[in-house]
N, C-alpha and C. Protein backbone atom coordinates (compact mmCIF):
# COMPACT_ATOMS: atom_id res chain seq x y z
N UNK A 1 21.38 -16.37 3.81
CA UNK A 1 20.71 -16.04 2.58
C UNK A 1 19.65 -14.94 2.82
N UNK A 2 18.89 -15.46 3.89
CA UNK A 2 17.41 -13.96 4.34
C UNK A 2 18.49 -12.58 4.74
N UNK A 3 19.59 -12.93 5.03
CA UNK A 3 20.62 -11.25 5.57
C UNK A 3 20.83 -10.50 4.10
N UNK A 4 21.22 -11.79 3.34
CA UNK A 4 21.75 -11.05 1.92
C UNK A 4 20.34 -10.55 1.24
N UNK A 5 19.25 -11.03 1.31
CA UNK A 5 17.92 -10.43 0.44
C UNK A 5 17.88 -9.38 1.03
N UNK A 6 17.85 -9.14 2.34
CA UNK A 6 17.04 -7.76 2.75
C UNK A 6 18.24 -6.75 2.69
N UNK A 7 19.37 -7.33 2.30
CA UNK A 7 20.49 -6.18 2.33
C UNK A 7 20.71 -5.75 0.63
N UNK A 8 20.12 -6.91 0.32
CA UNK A 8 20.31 -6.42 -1.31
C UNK A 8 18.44 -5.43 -1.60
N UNK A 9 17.43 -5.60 -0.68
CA UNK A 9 16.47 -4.56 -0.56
C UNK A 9 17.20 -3.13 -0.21
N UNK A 10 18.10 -3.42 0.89
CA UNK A 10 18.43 -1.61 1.77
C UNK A 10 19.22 -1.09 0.60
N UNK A 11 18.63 0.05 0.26
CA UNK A 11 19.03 1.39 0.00
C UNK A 11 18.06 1.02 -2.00
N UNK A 12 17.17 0.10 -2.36
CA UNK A 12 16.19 0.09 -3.07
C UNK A 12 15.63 1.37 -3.71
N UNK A 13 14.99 2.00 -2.28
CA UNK A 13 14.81 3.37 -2.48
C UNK A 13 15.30 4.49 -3.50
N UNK A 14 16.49 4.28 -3.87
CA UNK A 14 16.81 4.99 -4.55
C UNK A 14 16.92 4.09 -6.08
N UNK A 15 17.56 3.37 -5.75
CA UNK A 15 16.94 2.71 -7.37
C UNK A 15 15.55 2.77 -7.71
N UNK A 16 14.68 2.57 -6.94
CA UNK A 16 13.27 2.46 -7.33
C UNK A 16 12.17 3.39 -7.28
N UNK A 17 13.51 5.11 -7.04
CA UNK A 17 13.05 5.77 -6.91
C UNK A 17 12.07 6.48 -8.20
N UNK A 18 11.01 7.01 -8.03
CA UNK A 18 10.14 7.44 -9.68
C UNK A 18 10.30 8.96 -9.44
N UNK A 19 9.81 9.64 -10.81
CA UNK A 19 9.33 10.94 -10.39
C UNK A 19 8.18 10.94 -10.09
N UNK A 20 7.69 12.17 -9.91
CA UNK A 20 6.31 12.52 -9.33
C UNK A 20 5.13 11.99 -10.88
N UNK A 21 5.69 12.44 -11.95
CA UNK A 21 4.46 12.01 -12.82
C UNK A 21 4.27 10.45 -13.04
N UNK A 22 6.04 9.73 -13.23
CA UNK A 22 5.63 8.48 -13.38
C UNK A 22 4.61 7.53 -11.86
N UNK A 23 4.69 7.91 -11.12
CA UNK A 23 4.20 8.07 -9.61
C UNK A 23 2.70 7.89 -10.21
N UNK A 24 2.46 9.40 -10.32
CA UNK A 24 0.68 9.67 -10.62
C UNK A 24 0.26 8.60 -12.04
N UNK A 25 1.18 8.46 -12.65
CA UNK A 25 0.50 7.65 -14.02
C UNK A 25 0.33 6.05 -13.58
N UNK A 26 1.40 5.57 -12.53
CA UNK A 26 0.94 4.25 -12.33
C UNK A 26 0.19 4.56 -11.13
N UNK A 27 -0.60 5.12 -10.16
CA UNK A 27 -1.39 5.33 -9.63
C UNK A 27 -2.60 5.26 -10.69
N UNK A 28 -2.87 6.12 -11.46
CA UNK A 28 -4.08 6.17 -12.02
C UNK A 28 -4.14 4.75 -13.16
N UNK A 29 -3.50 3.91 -13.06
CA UNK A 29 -3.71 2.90 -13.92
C UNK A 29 -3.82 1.51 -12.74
N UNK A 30 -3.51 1.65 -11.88
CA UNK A 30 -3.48 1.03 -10.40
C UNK A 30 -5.27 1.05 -10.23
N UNK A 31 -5.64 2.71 -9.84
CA UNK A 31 -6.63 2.93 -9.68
C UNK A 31 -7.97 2.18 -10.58
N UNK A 32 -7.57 2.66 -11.47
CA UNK A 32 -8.78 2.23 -12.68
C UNK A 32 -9.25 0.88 -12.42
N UNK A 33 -7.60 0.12 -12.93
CA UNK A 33 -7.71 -1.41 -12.68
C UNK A 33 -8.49 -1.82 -11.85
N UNK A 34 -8.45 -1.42 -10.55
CA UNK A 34 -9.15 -2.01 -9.17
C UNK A 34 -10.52 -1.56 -9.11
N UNK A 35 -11.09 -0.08 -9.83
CA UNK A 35 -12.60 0.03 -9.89
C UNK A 35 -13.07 -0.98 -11.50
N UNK A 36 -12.25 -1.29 -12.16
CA UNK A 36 -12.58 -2.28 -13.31
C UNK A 36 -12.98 -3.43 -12.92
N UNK A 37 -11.96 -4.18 -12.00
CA UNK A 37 -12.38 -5.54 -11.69
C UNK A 37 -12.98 -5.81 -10.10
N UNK A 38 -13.42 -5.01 -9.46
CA UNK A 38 -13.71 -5.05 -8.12
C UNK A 38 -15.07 -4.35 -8.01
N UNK A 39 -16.26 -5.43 -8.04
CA UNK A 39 -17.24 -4.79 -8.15
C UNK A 39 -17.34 -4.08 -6.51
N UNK A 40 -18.13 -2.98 -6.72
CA UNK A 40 -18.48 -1.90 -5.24
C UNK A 40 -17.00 -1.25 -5.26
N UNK A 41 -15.87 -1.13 -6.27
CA UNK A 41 -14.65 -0.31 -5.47
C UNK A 41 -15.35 1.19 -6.43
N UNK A 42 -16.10 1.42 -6.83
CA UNK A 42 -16.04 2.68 -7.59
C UNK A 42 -16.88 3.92 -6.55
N UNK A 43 -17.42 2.88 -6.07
CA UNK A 43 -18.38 3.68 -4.95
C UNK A 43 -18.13 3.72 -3.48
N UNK A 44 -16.81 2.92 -3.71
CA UNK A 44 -16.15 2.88 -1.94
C UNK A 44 -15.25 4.08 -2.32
N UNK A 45 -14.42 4.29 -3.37
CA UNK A 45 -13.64 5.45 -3.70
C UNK A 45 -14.32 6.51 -3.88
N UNK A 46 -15.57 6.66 -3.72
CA UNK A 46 -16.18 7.96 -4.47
C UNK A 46 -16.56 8.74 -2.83
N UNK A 47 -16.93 7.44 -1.71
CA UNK A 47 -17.13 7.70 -0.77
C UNK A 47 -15.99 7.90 0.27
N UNK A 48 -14.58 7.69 -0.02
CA UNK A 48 -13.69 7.47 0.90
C UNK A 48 -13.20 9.16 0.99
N UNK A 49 -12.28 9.52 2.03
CA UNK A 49 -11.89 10.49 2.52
C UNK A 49 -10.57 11.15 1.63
N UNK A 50 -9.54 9.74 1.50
CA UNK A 50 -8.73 10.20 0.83
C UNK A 50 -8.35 8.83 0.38
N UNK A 51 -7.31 8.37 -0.33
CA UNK A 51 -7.10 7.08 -1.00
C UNK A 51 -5.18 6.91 -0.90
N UNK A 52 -4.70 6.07 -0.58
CA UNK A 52 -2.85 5.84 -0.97
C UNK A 52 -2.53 4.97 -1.44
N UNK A 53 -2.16 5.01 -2.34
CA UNK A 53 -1.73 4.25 -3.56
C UNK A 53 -0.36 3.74 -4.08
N UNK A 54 -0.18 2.40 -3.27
CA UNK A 54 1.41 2.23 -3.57
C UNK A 54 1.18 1.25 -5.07
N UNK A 55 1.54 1.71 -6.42
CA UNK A 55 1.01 0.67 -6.91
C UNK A 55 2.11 -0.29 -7.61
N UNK A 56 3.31 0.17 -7.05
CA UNK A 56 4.26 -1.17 -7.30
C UNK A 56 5.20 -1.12 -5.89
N UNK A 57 4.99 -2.22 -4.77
CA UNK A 57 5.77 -2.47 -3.76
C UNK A 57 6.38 -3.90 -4.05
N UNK A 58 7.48 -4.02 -3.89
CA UNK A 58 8.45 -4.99 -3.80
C UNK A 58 9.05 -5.61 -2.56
N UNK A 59 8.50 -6.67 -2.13
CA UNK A 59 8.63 -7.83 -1.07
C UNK A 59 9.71 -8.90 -1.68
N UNK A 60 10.55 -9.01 -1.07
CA UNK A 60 11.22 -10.05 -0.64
C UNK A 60 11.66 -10.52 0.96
N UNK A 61 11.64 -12.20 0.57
CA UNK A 61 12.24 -12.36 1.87
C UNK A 61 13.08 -14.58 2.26
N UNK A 62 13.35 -14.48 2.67
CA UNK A 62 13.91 -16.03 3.43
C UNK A 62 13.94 -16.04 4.76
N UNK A 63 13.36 -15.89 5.37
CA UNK A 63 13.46 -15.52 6.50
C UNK A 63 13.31 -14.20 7.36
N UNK A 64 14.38 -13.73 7.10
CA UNK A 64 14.76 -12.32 7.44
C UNK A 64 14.05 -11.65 5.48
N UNK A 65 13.34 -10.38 5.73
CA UNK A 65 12.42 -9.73 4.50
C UNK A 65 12.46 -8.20 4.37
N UNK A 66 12.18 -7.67 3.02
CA UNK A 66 12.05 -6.17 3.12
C UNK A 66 11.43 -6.05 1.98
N UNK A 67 10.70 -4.83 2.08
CA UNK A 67 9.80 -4.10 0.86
C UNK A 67 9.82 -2.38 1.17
N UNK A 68 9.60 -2.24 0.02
CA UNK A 68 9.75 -0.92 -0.35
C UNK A 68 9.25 -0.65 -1.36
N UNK A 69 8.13 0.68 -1.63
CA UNK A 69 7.36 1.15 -3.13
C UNK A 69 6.87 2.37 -2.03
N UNK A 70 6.63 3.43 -3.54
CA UNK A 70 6.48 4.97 -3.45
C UNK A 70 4.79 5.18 -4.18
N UNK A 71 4.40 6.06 -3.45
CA UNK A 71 3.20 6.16 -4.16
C UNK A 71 2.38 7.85 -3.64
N UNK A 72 0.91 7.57 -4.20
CA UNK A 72 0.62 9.01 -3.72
C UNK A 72 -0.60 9.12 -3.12
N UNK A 73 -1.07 10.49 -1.99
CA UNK A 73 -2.58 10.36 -1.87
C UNK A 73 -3.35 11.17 -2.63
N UNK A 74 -4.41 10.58 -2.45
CA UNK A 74 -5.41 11.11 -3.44
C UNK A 74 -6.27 11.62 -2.59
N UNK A 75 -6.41 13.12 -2.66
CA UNK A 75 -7.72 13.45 -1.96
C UNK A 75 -8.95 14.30 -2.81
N UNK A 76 -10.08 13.48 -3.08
CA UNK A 76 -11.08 14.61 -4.42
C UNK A 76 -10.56 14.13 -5.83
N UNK A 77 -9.62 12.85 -6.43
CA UNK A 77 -9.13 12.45 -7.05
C UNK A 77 -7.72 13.25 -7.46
N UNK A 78 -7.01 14.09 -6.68
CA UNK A 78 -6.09 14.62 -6.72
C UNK A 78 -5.14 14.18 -6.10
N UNK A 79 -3.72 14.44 -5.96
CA UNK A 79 -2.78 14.05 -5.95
C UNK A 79 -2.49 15.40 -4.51
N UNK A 80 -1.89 15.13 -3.53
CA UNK A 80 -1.72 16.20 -2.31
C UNK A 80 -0.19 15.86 -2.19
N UNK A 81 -0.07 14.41 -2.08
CA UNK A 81 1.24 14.10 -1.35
C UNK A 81 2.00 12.72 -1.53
N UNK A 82 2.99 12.38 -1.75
CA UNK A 82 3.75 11.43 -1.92
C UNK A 82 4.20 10.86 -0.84
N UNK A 83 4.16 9.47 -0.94
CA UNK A 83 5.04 8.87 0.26
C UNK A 83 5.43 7.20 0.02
N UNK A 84 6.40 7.03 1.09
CA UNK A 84 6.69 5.66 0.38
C UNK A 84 6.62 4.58 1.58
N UNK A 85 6.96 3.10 1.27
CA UNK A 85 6.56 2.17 2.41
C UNK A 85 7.60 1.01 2.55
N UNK A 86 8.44 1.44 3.38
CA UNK A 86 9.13 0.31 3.81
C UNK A 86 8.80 -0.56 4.97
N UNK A 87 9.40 -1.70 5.30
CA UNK A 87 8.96 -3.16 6.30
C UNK A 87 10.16 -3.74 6.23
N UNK A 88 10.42 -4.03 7.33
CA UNK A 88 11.14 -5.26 7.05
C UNK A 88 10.50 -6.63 8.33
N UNK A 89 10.82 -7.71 7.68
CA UNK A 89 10.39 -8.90 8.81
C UNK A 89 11.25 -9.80 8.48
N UNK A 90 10.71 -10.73 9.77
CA UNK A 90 11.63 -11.86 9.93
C UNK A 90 10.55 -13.16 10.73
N UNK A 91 10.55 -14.14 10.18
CA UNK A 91 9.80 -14.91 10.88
C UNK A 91 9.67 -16.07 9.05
N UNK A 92 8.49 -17.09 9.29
CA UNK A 92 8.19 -17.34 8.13
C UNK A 92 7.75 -16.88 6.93
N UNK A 93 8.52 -16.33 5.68
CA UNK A 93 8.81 -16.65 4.92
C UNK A 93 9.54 -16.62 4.06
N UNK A 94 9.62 -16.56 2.61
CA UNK A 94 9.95 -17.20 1.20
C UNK A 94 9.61 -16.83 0.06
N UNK A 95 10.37 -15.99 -0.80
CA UNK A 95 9.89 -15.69 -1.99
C UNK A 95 10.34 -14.55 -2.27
N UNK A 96 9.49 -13.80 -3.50
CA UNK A 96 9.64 -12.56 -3.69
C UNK A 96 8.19 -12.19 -3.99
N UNK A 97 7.65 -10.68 -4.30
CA UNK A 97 6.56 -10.75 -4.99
C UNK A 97 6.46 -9.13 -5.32
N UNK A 98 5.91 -8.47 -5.94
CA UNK A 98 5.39 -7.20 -6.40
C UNK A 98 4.17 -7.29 -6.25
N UNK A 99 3.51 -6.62 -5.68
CA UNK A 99 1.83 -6.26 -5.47
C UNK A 99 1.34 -4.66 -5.36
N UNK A 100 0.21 -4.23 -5.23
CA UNK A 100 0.04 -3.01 -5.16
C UNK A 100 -0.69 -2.66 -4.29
N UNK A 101 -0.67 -2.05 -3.32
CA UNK A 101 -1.19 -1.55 -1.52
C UNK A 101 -1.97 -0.58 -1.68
N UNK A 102 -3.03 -0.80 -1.36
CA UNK A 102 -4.37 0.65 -1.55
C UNK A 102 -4.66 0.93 0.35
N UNK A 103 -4.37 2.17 0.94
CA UNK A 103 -4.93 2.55 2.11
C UNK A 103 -5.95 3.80 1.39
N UNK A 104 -7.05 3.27 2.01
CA UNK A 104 -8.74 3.86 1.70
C UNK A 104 -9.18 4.17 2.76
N UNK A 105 -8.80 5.19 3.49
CA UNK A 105 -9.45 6.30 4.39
C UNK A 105 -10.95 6.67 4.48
N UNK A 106 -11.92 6.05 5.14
CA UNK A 106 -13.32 5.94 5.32
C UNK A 106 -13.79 7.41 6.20
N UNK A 107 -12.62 7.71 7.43
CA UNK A 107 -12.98 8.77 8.05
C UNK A 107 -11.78 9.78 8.25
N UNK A 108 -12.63 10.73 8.20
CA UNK A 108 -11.49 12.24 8.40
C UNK A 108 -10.96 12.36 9.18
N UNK A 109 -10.89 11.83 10.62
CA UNK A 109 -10.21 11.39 11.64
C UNK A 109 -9.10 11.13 11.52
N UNK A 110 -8.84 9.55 11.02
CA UNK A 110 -7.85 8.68 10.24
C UNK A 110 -7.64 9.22 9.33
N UNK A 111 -8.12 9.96 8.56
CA UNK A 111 -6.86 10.95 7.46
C UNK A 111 -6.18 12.04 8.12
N UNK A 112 -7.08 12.68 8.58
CA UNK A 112 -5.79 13.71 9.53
C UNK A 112 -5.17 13.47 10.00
N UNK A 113 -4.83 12.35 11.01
CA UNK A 113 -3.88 12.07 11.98
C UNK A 113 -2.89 11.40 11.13
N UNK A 114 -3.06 10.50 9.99
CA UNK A 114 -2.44 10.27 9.35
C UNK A 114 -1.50 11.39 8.34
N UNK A 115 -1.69 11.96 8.03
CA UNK A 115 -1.09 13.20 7.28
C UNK A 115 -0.49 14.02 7.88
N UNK A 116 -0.53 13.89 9.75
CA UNK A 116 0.12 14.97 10.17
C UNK A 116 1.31 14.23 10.84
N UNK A 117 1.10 12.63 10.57
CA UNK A 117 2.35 12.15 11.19
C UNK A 117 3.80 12.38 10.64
N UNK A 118 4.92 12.18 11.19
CA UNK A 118 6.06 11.73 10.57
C UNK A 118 6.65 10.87 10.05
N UNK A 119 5.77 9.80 10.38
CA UNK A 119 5.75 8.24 10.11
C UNK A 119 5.25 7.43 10.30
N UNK A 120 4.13 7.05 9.78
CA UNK A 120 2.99 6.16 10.37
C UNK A 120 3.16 4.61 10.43
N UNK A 121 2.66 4.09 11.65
CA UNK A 121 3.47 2.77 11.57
C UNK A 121 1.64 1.61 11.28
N UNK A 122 1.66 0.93 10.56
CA UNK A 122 -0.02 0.15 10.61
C UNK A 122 0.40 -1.03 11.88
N UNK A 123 -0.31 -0.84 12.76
CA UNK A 123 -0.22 -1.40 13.93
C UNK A 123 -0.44 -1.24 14.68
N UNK A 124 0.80 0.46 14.54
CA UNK A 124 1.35 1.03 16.15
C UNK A 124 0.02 2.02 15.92
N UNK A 125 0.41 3.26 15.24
CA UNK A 125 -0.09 4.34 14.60
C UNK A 125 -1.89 4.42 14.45
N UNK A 126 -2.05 3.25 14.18
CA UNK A 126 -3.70 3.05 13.62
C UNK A 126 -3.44 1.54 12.99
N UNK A 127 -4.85 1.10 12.94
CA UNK A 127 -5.11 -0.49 12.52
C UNK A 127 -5.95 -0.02 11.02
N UNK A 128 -5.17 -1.28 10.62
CA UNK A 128 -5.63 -0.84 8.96
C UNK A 128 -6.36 -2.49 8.69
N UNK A 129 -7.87 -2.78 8.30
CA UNK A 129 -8.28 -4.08 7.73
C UNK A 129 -7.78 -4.70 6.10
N UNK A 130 -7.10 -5.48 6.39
CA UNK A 130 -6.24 -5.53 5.11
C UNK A 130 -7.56 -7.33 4.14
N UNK A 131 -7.72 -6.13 3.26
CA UNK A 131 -8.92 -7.07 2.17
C UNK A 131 -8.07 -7.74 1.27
N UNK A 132 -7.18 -8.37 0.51
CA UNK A 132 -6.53 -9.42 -0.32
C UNK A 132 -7.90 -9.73 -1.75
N UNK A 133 -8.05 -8.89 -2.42
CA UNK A 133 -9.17 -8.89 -3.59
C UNK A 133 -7.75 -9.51 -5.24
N UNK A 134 -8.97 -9.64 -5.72
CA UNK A 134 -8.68 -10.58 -7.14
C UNK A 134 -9.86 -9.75 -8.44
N UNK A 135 -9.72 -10.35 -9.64
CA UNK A 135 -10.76 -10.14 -10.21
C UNK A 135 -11.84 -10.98 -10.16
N UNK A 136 -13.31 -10.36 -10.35
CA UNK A 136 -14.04 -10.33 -10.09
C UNK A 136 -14.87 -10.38 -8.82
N UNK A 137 -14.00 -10.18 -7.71
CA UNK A 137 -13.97 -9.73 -6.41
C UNK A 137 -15.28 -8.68 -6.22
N UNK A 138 -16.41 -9.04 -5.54
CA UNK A 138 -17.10 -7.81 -4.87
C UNK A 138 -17.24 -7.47 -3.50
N UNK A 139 -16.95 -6.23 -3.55
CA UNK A 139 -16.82 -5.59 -1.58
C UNK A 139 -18.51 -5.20 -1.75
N UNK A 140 -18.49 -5.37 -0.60
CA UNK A 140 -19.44 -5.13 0.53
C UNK A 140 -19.37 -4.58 1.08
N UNK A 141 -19.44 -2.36 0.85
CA UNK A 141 -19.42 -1.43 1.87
C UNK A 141 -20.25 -1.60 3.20
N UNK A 142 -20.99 -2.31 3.44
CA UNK A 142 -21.98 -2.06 4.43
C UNK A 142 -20.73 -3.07 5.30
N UNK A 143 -20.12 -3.78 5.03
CA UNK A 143 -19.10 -4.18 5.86
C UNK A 143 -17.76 -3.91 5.98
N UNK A 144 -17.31 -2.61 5.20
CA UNK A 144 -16.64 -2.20 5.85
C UNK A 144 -16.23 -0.81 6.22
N UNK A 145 -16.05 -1.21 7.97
CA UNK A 145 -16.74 0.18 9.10
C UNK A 145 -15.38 0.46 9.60
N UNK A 146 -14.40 -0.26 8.72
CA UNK A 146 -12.92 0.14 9.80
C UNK A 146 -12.94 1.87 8.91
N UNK A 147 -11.73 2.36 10.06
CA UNK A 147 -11.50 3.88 9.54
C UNK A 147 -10.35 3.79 8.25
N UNK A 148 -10.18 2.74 7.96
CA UNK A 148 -8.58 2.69 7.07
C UNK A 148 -9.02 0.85 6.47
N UNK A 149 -8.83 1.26 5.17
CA UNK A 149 -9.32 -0.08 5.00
C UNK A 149 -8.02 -0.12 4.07
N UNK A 150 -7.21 -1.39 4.33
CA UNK A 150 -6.12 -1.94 3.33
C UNK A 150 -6.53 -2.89 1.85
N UNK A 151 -6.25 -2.51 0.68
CA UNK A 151 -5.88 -3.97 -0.49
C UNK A 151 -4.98 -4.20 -0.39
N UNK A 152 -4.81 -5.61 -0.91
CA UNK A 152 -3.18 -5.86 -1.70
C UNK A 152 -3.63 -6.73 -2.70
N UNK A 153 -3.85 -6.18 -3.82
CA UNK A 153 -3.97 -6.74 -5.20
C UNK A 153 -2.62 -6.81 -5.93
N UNK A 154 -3.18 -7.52 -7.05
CA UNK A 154 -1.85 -8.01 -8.21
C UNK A 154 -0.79 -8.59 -7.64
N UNK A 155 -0.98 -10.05 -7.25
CA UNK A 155 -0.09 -10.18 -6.55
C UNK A 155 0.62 -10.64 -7.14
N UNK A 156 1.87 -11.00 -8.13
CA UNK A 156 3.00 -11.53 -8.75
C UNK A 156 4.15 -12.27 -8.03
N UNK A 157 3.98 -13.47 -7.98
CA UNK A 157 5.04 -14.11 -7.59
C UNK A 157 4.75 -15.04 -6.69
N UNK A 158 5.65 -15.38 -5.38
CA UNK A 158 5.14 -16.62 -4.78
C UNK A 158 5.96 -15.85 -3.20
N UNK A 159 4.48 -15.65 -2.24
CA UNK A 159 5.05 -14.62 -0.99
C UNK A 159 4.35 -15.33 0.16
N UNK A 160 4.88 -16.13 1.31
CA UNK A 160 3.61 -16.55 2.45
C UNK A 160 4.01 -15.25 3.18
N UNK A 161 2.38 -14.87 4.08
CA UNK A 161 2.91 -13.79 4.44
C UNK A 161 2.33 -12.60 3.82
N UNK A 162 0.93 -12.43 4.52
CA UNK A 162 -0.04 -11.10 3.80
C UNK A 162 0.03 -10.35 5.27
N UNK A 163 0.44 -9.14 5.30
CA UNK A 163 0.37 -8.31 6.56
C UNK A 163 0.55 -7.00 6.11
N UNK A 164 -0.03 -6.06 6.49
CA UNK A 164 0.72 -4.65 6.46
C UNK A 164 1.40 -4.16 7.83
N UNK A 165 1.08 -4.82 8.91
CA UNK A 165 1.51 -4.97 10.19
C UNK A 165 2.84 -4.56 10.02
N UNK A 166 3.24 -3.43 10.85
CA UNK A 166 4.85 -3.06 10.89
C UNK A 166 4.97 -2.05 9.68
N UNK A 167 4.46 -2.37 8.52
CA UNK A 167 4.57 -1.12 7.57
C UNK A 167 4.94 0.10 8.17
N UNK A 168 6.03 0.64 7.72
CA UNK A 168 6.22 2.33 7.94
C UNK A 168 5.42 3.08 6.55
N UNK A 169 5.04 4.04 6.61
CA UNK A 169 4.71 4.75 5.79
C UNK A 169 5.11 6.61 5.70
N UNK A 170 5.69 7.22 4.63
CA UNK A 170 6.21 8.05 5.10
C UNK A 170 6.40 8.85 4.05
N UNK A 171 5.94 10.71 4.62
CA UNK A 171 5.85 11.64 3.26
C UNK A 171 7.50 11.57 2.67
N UNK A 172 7.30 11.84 1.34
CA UNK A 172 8.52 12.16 0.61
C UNK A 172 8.27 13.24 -0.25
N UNK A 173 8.96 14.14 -0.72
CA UNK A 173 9.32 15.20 -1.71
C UNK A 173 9.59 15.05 -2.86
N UNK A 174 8.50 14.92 -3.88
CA UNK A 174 8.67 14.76 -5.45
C UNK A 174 8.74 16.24 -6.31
């Protein structure tokens, strides 16, 4: 059953492929959302380097798992570059879920090296602190000093199993 989910995930990509505007429009409604209900995100974004915005990724899994969602970076509240995020795992768990993945770039370091990769892996590549926020959620910039700070908000559905660990991430052409 976990062979058939992640095989009925492979090749997603192209079904779930967007254009570039529908891309930027659920980004900026992604965005908003999360400085709406997350007190301190308006001023962690105002301060961050650059921002990536997957704001619909699709997880499934039974065992054996895969996800995949397209999104864009934001650098100066602009749009530079597209890219998308596949995973696959295997271990415990169960479910399905749609959520939306924010990488928030604190230093220019970690954005450059990131942008000049071919494929960035969160793990291998660079360590990303992955925050799991809700509404009425408040961050606490003074705590966080990582160079790459992860969300995964909106979470829909029923997923054990919060990691960005293994994530590929990777430019695409809109």
């Amino acid at each position: 059953m976990g062979l058939a989910l992640l095989a009925g995930l492979w090749g997603t990509e192209s079904v779930l492929a967007a254009t570039a505007k529908e891309i930027d429009v659920s980004v900026d409604v992604a965005l908003e959302k999360f400085e709406n209900e997350v007190g301190g995100a308006k001023q962690l974004l105002a301060s961050a380097k650059g921002v990536l915005v997957f704001p619909k990724v699709i997880k499934a899994g039974f065992g054996w798992g895969g996800e995949y969602g397209e999104g864009s970076m934001r650098i100066g509240g602009k749009t530079v570059d597209y890219y998308n995020t596949i995973a696959g795992s295997f271990g415990l768990q169960f479910g399905a879920q749609a959520k939306t993945i924010m990488l928030v770039f604190l230093d220019e370091g970690a954005l450059k090296q990131f942008r000049m990769s071919e494929g960035w892996k969160a793990g291998v590549d660079g360590s990303v602190a992955v925050i799991a926020v809700g509404a009425g959620t408040s961050l606490d910039s003074t705590k966080l000093n990582n160079p790459i700070v992860g969300f995964v908000l909106d979470q829909k559905g029923l997923m054990y199993n919060l990691t960005l660990e293994g994530s590929k991430f990777t430019k695409i052409n809109k």
